[in-house]
Protein backbone atom coordinates (compact mmCIF):
# COMPACT_ATOMS: atom_id res chain seq x y z
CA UNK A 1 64.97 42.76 -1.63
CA UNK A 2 61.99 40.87 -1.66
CA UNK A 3 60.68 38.62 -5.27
CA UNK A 4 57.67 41.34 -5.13
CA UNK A 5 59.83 44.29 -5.08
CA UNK A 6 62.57 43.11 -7.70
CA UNK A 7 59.98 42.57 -10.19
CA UNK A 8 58.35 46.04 -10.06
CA UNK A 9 61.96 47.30 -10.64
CA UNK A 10 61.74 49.48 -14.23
CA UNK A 11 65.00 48.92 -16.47
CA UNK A 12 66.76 52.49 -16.47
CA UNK A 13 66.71 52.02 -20.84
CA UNK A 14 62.80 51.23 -20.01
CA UNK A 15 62.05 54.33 -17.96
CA UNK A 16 60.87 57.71 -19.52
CA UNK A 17 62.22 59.95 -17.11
CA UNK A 18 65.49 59.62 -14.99
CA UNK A 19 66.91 60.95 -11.87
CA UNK A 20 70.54 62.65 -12.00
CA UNK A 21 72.14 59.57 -10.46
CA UNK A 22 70.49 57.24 -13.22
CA UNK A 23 70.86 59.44 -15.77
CA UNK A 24 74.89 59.65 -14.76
CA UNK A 25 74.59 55.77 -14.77
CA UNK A 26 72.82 55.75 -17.98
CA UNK A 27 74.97 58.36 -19.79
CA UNK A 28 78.39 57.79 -18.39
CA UNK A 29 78.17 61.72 -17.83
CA UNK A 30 78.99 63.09 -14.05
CA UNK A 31 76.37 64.24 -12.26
CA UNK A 32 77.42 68.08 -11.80
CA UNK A 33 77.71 68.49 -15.67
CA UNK A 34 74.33 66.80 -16.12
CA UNK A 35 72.97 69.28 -13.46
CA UNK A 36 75.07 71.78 -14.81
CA UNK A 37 73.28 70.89 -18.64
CA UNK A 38 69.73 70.95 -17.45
CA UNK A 39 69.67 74.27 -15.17
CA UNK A 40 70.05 75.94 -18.73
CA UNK A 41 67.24 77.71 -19.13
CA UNK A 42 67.04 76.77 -22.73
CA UNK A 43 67.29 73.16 -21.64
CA UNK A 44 64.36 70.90 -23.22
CA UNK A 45 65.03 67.68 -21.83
CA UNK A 46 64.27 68.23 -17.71
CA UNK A 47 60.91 68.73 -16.20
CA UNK A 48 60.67 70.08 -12.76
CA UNK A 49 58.19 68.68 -10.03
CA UNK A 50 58.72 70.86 -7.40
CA UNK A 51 62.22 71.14 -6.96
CA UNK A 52 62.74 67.27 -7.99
CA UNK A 53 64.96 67.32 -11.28
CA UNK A 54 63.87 64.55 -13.64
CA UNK A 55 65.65 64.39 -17.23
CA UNK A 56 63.21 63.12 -20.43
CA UNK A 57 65.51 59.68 -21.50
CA UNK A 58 64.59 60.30 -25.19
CA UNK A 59 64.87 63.75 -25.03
CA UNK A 60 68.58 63.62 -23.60
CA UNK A 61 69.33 60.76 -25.78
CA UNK A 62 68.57 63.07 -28.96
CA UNK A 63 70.71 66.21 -27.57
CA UNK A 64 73.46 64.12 -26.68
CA UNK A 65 73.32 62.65 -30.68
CA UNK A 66 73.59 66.33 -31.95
CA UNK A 67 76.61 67.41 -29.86
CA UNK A 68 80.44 67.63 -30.60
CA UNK A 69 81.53 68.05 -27.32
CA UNK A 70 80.30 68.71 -23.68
């Protein structure tokens, strides 16, 4: 990677919204029960741009603060 490239590189604790496979990296939680999480309709931490999943870092931070279990 070139020295132009690794310094645009956003810290995944820096970025607002995550993909599934950072947000698994971020959370420690698989990816199928993070998908499985935000297809719930009443879900308020994923936004949808098209059919790319995205999950709101603060958002998911604060639900996962309130839960017992998963």
């Amino acid at each position: 990677m070139n020295k132009e490239r690794q310094q645009q590189l956003v810290p995944i604790w820096k970025k607002s919204n995550l993909t599934l496979e950072e947000a698994a990296a971020y959370t420690g939680i698989g990816m199928n029960k993070l998908r499985e999480l935000s297809d719930a309709d009443s879900c308020d931490f994923v936004i949808w741009i098209g059919s790319k999943r995205l999950l709101k870092r603060r958002k998911l931070d604060e639900y996962l603060e309130k839960v017992f279990s998963i």
